[in-house]
C-alpha atoms as a PDB file:
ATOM      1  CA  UNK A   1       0.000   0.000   0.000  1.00  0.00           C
ATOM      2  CA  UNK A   2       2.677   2.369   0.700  1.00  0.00           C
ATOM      3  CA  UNK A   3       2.939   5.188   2.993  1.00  0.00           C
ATOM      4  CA  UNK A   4       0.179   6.873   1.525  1.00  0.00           C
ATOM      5  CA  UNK A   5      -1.895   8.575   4.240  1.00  0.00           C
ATOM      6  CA  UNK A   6      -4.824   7.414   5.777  1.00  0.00           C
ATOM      7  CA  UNK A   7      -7.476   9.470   3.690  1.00  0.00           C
ATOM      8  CA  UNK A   8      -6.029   8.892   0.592  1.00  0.00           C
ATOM      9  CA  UNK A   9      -5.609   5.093   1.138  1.00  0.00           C
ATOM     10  CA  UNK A  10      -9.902   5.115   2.066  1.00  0.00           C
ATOM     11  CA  UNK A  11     -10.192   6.966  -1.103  1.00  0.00           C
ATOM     12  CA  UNK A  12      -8.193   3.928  -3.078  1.00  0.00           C
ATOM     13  CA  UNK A  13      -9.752   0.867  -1.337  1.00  0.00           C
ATOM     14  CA  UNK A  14     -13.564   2.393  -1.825  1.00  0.00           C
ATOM     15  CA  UNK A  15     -13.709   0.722  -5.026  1.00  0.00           C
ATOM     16  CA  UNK A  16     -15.300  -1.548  -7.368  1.00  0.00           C
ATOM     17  CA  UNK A  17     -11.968  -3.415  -6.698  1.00  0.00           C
ATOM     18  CA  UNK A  18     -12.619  -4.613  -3.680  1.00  0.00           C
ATOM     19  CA  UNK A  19     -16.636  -4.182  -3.157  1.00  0.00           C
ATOM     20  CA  UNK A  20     -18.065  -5.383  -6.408  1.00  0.00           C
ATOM     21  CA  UNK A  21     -17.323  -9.216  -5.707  1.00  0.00           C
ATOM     22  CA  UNK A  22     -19.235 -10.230  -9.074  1.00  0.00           C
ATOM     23  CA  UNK A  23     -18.108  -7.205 -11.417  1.00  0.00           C
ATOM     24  CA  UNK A  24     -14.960  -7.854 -13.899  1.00  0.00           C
ATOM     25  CA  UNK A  25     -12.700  -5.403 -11.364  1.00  0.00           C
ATOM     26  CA  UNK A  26     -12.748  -7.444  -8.739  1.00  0.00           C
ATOM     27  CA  UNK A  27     -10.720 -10.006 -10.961  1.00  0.00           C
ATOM     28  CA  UNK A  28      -7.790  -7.447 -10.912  1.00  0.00           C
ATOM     29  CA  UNK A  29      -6.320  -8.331  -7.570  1.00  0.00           C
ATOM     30  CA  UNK A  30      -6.324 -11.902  -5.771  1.00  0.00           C
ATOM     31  CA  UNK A  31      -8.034 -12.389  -2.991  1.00  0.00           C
ATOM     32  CA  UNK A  32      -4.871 -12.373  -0.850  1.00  0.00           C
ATOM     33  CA  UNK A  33      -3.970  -8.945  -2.124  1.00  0.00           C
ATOM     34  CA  UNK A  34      -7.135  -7.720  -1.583  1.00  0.00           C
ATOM     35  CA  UNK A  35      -6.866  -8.817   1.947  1.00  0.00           C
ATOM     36  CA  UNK A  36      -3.437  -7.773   2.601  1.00  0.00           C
ATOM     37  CA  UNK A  37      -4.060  -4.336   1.684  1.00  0.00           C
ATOM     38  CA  UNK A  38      -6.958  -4.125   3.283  1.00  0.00           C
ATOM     39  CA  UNK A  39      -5.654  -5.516   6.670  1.00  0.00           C
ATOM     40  CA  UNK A  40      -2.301  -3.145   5.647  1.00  0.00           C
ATOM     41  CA  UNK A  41      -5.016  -0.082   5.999  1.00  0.00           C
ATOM     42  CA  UNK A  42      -6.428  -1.285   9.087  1.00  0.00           C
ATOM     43  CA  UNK A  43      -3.058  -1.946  11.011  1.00  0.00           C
ATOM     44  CA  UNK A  44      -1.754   1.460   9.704  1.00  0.00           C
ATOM     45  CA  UNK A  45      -5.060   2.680  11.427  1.00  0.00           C
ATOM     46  CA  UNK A  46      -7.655   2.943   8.970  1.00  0.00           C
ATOM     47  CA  UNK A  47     -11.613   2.277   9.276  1.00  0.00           C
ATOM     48  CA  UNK A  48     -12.701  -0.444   7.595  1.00  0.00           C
ATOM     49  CA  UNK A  49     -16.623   1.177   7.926  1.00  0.00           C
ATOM     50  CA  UNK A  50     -15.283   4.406   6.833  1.00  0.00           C
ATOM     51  CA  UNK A  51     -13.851   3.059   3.584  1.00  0.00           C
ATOM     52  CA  UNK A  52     -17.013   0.715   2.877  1.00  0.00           C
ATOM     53  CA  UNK A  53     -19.628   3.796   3.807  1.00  0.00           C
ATOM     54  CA  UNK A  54     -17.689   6.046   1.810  1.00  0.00           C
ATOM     55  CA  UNK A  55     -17.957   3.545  -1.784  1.00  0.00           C
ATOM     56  CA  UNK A  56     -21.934   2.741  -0.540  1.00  0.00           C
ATOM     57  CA  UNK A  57     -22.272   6.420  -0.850  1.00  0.00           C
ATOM     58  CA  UNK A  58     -20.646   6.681  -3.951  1.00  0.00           C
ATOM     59  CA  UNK A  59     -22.881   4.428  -6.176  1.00  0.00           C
ATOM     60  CA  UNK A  60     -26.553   3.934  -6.629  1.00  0.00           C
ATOM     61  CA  UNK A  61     -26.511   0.855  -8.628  1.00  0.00           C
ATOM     62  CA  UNK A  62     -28.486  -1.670  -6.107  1.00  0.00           C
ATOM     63  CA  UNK A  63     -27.051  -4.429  -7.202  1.00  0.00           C
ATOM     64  CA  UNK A  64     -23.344  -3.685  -6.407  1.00  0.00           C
ATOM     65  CA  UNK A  65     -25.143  -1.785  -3.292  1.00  0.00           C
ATOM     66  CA  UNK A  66     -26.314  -5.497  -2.645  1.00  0.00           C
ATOM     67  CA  UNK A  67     -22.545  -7.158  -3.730  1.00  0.00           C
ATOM     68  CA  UNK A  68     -20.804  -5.305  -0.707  1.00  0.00           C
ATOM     69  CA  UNK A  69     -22.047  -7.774   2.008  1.00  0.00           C
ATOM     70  CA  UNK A  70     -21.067 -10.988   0.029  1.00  0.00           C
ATOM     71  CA  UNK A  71     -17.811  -8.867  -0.736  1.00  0.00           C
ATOM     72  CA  UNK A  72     -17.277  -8.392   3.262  1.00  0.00           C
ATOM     73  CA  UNK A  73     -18.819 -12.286   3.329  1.00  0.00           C
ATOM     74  CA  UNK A  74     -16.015 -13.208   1.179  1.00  0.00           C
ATOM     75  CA  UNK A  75     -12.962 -11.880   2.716  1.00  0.00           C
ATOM     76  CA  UNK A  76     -14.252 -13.355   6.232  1.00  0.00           C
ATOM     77  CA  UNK A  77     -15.305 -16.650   4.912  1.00  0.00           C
ATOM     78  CA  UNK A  78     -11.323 -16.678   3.681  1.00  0.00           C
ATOM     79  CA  UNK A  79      -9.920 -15.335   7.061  1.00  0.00           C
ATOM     80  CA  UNK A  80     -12.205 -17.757   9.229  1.00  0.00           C
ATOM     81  CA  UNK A  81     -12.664 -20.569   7.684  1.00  0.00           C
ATOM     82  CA  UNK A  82      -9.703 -20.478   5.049  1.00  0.00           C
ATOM     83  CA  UNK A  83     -12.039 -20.790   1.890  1.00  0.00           C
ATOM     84  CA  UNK A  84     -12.374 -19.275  -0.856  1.00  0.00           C
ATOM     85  CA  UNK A  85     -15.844 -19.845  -2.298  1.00  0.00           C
ATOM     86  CA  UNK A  86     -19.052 -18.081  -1.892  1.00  0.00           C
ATOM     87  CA  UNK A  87     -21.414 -20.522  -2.871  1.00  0.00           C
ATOM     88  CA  UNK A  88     -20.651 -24.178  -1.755  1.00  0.00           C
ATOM     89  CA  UNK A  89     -20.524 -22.613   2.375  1.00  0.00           C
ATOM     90  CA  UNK A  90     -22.831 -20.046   2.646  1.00  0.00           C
ATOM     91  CA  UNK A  91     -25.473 -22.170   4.754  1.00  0.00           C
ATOM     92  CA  UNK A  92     -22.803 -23.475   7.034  1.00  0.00           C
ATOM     93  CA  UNK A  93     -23.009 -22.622  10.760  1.00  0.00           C
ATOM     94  CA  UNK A  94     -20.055 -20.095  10.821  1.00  0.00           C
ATOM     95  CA  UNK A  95     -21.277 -18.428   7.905  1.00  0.00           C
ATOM     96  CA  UNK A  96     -24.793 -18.367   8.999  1.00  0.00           C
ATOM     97  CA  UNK A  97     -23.671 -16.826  12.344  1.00  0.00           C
ATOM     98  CA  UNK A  98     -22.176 -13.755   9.769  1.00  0.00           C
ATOM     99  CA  UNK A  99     -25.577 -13.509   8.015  1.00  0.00           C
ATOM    100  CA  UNK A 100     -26.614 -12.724  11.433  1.00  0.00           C
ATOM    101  CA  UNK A 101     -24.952  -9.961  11.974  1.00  0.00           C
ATOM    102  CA  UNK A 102     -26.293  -5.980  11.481  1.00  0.00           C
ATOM    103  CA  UNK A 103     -23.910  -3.957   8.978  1.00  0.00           C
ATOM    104  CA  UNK A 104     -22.185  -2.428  12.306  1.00  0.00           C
ATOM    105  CA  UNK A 105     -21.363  -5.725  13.585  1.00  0.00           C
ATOM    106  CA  UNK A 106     -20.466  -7.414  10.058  1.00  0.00           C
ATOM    107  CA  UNK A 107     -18.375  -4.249   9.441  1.00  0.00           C
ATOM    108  CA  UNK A 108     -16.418  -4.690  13.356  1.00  0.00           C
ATOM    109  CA  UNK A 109     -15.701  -8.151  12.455  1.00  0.00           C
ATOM    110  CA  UNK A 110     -14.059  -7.551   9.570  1.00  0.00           C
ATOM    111  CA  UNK A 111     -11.707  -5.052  10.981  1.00  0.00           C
ATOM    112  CA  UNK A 112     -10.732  -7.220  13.704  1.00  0.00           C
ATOM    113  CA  UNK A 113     -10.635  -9.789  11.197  1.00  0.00           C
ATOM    114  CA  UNK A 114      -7.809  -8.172   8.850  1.00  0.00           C
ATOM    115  CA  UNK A 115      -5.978  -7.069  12.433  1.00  0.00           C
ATOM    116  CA  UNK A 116      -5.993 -10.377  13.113  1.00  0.00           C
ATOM    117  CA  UNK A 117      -4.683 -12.219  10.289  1.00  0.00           C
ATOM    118  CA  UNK A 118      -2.721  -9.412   8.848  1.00  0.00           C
ATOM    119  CA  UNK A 119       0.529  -8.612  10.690  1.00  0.00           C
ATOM    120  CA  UNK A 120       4.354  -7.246  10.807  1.00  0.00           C
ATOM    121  CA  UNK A 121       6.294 -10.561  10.199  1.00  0.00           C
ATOM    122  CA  UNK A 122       9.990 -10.485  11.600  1.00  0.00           C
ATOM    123  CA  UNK A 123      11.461  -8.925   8.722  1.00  0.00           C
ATOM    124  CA  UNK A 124       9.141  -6.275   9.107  1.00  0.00           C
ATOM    125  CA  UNK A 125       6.812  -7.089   6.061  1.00  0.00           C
ATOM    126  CA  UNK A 126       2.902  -7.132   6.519  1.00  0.00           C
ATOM    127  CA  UNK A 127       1.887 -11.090   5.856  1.00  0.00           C
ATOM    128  CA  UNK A 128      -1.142 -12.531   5.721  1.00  0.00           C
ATOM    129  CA  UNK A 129      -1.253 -14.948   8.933  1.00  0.00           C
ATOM    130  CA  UNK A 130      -3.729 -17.222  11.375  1.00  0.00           C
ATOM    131  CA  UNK A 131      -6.185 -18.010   8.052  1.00  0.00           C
ATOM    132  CA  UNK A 132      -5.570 -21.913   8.279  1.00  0.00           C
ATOM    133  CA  UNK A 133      -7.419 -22.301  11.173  1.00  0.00           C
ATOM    134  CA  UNK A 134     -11.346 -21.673  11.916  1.00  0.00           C
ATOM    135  CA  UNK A 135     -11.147 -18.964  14.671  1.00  0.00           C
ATOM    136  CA  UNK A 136     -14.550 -17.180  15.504  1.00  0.00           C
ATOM    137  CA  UNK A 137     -13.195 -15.761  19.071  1.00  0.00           C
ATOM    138  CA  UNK A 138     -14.244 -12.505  17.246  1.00  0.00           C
ATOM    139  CA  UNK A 139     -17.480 -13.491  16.157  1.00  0.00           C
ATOM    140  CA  UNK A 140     -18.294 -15.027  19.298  1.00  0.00           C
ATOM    141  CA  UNK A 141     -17.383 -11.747  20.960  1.00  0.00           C
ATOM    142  CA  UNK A 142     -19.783  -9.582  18.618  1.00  0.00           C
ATOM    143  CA  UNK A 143     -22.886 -12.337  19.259  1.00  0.00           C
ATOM    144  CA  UNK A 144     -22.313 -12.209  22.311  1.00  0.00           C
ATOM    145  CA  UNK A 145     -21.946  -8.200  23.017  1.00  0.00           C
ATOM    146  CA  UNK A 146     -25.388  -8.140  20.627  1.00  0.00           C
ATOM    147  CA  UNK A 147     -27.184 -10.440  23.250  1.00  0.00           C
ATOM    148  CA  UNK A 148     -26.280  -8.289  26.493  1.00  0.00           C
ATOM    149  CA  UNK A 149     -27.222  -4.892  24.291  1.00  0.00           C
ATOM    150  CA  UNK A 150     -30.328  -6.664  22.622  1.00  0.00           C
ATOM    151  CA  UNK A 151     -32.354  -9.130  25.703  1.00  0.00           C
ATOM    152  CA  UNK A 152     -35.201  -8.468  24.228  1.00  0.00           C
ATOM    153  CA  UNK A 153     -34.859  -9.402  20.441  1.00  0.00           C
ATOM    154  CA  UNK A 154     -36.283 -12.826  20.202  1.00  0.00           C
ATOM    155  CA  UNK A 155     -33.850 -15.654  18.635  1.00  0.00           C
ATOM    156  CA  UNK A 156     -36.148 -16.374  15.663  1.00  0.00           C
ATOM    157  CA  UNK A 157     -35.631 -12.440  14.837  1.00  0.00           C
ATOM    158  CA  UNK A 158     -32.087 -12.554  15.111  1.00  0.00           C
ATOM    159  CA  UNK A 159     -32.029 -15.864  12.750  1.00  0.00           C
ATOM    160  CA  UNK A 160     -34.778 -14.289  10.163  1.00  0.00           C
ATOM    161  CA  UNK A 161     -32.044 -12.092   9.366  1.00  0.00           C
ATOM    162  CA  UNK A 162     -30.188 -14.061   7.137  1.00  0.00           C
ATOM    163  CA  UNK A 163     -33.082 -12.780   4.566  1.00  0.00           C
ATOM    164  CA  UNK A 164     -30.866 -10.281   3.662  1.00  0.00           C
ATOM    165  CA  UNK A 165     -28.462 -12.228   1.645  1.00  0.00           C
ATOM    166  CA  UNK A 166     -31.361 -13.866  -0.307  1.00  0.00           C
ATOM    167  CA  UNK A 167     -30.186 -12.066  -3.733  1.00  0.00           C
ATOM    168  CA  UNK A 168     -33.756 -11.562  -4.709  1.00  0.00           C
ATOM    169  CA  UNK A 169     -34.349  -8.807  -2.099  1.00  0.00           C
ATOM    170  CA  UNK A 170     -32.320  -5.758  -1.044  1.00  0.00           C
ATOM    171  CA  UNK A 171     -29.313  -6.292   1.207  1.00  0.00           C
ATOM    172  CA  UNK A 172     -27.702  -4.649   3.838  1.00  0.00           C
ATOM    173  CA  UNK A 173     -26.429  -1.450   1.840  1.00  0.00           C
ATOM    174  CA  UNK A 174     -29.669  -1.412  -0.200  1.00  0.00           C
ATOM    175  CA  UNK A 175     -30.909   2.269  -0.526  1.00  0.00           C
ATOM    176  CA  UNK A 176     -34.661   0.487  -0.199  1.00  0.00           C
ATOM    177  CA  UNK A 177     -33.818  -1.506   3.395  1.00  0.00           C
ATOM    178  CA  UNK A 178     -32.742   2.073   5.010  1.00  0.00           C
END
């Protein structure tokens, strides 16, 4: 990434790039790269909610509006589970716990996420690190924070949410769930 500053490193990582999982840019970097720089951002002390608010804003196509989550989806699915597929895992019980987060929760799990498994090695290079095991410490952390905060939301609530990543309705970002 460089030693860009912070601002100007949110302005380069709000794009298609990295959000529009199904568009022809995300093909331009690996999903490694992608994560390295994005975890590079967040350990030089970047917001990961700032950058992905600031490219929501910046489009009013729905349907890449709707790509961000599985975007976000995709880089966890990678860091937590080591995969790298969409499809095959999405109604497993790790990813269903994600598809029951809010945005605010599935956007703090992805920063600690890429602080997690992007880090100074000992020659002083950042390194993608930690993905070859299934740690959910974080998750479990956010569920469990949303439980204390929310007592009264009932369970089947909580679970319905995973509507939101049925690709015939709006998401998450959608301009019509706000």
């Amino acid at each position: 990434m460089g030693m860009r500053n912070i601002e100007e490193q949110t302005i380069a990582l709000a794009s298609r790039t990295y959000w529009d999982v199904f568009g022809a840019e995300a093909e331009s970097l690996s999903l490694e790269q992608k994560i390295q720089n994005l975890g590079i951002f967040v350990q030089e002390g970047g917001n990961i909610a700032e950058v992905v608010n600031r490219y929501a804003e910046s489009t009013d196509d729905e349907s890449r509006l709707n790509a961000l989550q599985w975007a976000i989806f995709y880089y966890l699915e990678y860091m937590i589970n080591a995969r790298e597929s969409l499809a095959p895992y999405q109604y497993e019980p790790t990813a269903l716990r994600i598809m029951r987060l809010n945005k605010e929760e599935l956007l703090e799990l992805l920063q600690k996420e890429l602080q997690r498994c992007v880090i100074i090695d000992y020659n002083g290079s950042y390194v993608i690190t930690g993905v070859n095991e299934i740690n959910d410490h974080n998750l479990d952390a956010i569920e469990r924070r949303h439980w204390r905060e929310n007592p009264e939301e009932s369970f089947t609530s909580y679970t319905n949410r995973t509507r939101f990543w049925d690709k015939r309705i709006p998401g998450l970002w959608s301009r019509e769930y706000k």
